[in-house]
Protein backbone atom coordinates (compact mmCIF):
# COMPACT_ATOMS: atom_id res chain seq x y z
CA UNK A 1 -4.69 25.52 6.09
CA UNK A 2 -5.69 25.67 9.69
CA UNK A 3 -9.33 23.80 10.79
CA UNK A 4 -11.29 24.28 13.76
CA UNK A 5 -11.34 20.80 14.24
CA UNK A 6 -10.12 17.85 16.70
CA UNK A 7 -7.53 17.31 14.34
CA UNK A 8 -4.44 19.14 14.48
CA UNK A 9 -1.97 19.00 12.16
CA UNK A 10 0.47 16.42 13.65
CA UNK A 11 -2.38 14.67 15.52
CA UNK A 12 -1.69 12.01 12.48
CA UNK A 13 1.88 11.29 13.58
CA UNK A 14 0.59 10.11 16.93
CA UNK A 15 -3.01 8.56 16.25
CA UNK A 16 -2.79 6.92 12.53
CA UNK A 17 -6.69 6.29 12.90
CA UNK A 18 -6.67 10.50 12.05
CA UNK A 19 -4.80 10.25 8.81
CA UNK A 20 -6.88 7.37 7.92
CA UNK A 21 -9.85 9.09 8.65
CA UNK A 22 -8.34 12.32 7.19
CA UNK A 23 -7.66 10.34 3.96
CA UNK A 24 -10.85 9.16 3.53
CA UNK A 25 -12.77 12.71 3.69
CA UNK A 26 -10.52 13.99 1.05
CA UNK A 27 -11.11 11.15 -1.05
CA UNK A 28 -14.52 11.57 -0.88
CA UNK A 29 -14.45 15.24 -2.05
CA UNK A 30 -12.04 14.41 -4.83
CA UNK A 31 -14.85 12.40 -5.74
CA UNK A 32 -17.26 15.07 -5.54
CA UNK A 33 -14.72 17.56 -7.37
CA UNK A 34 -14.37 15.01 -10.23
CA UNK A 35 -17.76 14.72 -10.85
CA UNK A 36 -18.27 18.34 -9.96
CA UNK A 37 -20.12 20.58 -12.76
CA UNK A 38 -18.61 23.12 -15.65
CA UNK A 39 -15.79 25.01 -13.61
CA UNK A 40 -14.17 22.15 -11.20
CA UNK A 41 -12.10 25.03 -9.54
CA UNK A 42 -15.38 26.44 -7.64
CA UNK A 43 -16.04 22.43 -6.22
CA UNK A 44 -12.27 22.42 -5.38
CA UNK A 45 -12.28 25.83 -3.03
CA UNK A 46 -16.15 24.57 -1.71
CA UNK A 47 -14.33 21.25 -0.58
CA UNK A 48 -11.61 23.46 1.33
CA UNK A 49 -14.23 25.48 2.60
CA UNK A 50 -16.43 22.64 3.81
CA UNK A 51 -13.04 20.95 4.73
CA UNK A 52 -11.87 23.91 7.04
CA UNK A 53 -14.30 26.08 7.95
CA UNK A 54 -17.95 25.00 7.53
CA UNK A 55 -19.15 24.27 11.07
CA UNK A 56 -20.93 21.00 9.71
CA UNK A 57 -17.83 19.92 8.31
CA UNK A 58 -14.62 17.67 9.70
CA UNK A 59 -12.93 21.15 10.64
CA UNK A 60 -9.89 19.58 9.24
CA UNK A 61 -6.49 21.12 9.47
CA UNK A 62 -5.24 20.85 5.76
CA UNK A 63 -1.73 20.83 5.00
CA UNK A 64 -0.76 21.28 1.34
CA UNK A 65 0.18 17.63 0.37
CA UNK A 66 -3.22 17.05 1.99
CA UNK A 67 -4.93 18.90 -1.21
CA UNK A 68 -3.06 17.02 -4.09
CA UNK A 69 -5.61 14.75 -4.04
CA UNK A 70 -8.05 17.79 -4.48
CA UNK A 71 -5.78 19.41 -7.09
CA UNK A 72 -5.73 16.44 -9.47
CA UNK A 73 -9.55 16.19 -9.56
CA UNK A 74 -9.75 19.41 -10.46
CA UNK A 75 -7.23 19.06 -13.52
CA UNK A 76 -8.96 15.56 -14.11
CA UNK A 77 -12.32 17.17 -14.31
CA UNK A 78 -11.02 19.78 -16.67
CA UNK A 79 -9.64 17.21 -19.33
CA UNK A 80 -13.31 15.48 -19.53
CA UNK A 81 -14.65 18.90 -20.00
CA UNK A 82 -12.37 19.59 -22.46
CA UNK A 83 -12.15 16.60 -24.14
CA UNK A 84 -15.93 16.14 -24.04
CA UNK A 85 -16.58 19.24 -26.10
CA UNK A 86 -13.74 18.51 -28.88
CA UNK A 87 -15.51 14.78 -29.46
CA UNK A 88 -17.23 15.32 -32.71
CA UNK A 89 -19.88 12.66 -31.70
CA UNK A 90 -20.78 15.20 -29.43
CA UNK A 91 -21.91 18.17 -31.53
CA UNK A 92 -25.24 17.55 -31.47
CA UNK A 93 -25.84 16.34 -27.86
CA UNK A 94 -27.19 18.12 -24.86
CA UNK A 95 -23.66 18.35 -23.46
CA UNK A 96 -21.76 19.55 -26.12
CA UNK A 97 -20.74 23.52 -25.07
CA UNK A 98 -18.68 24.46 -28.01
CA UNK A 99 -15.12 25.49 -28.83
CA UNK A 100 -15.82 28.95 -27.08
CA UNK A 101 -16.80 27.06 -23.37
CA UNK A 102 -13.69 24.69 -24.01
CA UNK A 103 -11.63 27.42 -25.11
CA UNK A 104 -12.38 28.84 -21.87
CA UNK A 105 -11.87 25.57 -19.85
CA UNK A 106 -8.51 25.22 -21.59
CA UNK A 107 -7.58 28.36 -20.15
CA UNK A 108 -8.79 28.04 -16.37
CA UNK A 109 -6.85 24.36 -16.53
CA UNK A 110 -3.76 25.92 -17.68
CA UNK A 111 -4.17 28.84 -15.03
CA UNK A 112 -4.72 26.74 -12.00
CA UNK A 113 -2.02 24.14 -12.55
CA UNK A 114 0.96 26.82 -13.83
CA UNK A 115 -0.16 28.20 -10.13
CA UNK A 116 0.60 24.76 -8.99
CA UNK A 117 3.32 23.69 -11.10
CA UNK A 118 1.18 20.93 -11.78
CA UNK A 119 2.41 19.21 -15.08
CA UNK A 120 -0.48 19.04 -17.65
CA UNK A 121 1.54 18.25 -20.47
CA UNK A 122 -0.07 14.35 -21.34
CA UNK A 123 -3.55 16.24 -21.06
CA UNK A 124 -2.06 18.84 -24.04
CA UNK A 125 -1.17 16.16 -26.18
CA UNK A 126 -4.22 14.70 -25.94
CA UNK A 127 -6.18 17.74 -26.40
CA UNK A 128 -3.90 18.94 -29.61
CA UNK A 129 -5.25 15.54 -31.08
CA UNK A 130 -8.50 16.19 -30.23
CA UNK A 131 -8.35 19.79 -31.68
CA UNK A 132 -6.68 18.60 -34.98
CA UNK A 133 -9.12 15.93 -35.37
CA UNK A 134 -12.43 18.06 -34.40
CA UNK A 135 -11.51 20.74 -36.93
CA UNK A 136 -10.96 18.24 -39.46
CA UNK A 137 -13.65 16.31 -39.03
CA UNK A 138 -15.62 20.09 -39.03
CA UNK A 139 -14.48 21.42 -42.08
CA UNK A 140 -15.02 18.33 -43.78
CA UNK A 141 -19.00 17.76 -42.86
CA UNK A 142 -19.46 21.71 -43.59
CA UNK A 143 -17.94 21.53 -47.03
CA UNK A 144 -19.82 18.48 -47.90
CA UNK A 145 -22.99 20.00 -46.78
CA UNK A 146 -24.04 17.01 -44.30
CA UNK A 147 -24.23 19.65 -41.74
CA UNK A 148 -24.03 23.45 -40.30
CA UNK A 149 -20.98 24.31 -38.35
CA UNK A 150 -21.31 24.05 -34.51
CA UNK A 151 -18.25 26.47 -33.97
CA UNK A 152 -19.64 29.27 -31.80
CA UNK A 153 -16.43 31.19 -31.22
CA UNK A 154 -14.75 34.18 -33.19
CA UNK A 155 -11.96 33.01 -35.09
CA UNK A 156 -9.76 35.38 -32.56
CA UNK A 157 -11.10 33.12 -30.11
CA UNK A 158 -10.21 30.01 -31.86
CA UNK A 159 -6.81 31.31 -32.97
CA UNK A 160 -5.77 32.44 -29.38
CA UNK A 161 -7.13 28.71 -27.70
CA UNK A 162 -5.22 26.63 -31.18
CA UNK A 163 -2.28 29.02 -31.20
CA UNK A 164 -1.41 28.25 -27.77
CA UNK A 165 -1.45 24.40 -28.52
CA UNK A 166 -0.51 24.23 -32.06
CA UNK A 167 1.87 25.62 -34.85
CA UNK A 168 0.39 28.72 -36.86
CA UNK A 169 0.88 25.68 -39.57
CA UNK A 170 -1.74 23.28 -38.07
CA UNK A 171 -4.26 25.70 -38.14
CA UNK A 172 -6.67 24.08 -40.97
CA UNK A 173 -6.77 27.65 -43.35
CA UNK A 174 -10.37 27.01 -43.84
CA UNK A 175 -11.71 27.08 -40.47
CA UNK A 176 -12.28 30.93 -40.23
CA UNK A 177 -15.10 30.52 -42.12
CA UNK A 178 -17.03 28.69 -39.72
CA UNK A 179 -16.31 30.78 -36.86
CA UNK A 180 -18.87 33.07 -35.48
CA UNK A 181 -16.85 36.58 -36.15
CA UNK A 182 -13.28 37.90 -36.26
């Protein structure tokens, strides 16, 4: 991705103080994309942007090992988004979204790293867990009447998000009764 800046893209080959430099920028915006907000992916292209093109930026020229860095922030981000709204503990917080916003995020993370090919498939295990034991942990408090359900999603909703991750089998039976609709 071509900059506008003093630092073309072999520059680094002859002054090492540019790569180091270069390295440290992008580390700081990994940073930034990790601790970004509710869709990583729109800190990730504002980092290239501000990266590239915005005039009070480094005007770096970004080669694409350069964004790897970038890229895994994003996918990072997305697994404690993800993870954060499947923690039962969570339910009743201020940043609990739901199954429907993690649903969602599951989605956009599988999206932007099949365009990638970047492997995601430790952050499915963990969020199959995390599914299995959220639903479980659901049905169970809604049965024994400790509390209302906090699934805000159709059960066409949940299906397509579970289906993708699970077996038809692992589907608790029950759990269309606390969705939200068909």
């Amino acid at each position: 991705m071509p900059g506008k800046g003093p630092w073309p893209g072999r520059d680094s080959e002859l002054n090492p103080q540019v790569t180091d430099h270069k390295k440290n920028i992008l580390s700081e915006e990994a940073f930034l994309i990790l601790h970004s907000g509710e869709i990583p992916e729109v800190a990730y292209y504002g980092s290239i942007h501000y990266l590239t093109e915005d005039p009070e930026g480094p005007l770096l020229n970004i080669e694409p090992q350069d964004l790897m860095s970038l890229e895994e922030a994003v996918v990072q981000r997305y697994r404690t988004i993800i993870l954060r709204d499947l923690t039962p503990g969570n339910r009743d917080s201020k940043i609990y979204r739901g199954l429907k916003r993690c649903a969602a995020n599951w989605k956009r993370l599988v999206n932007f790293s099949d365009k990638r090919s970047i492997d995601i498939s430790s952050i499915r295990k963990e969020v199959i867990e995390a599914l299995k034991d959220f639903l479980s942990q659901e049905i169970m408090g809604v049965n024994s009447g400790k509390r209302k359900t906090c699934i805000n999603c159709s059960y066409s909703v949940l299906t397509e998000f579970a289906y993708g991750l699970l077996s038809r089998d692992d589907l608790p039976a029950r759990v269309e009764m606390l969705c939200t609709g068909k």
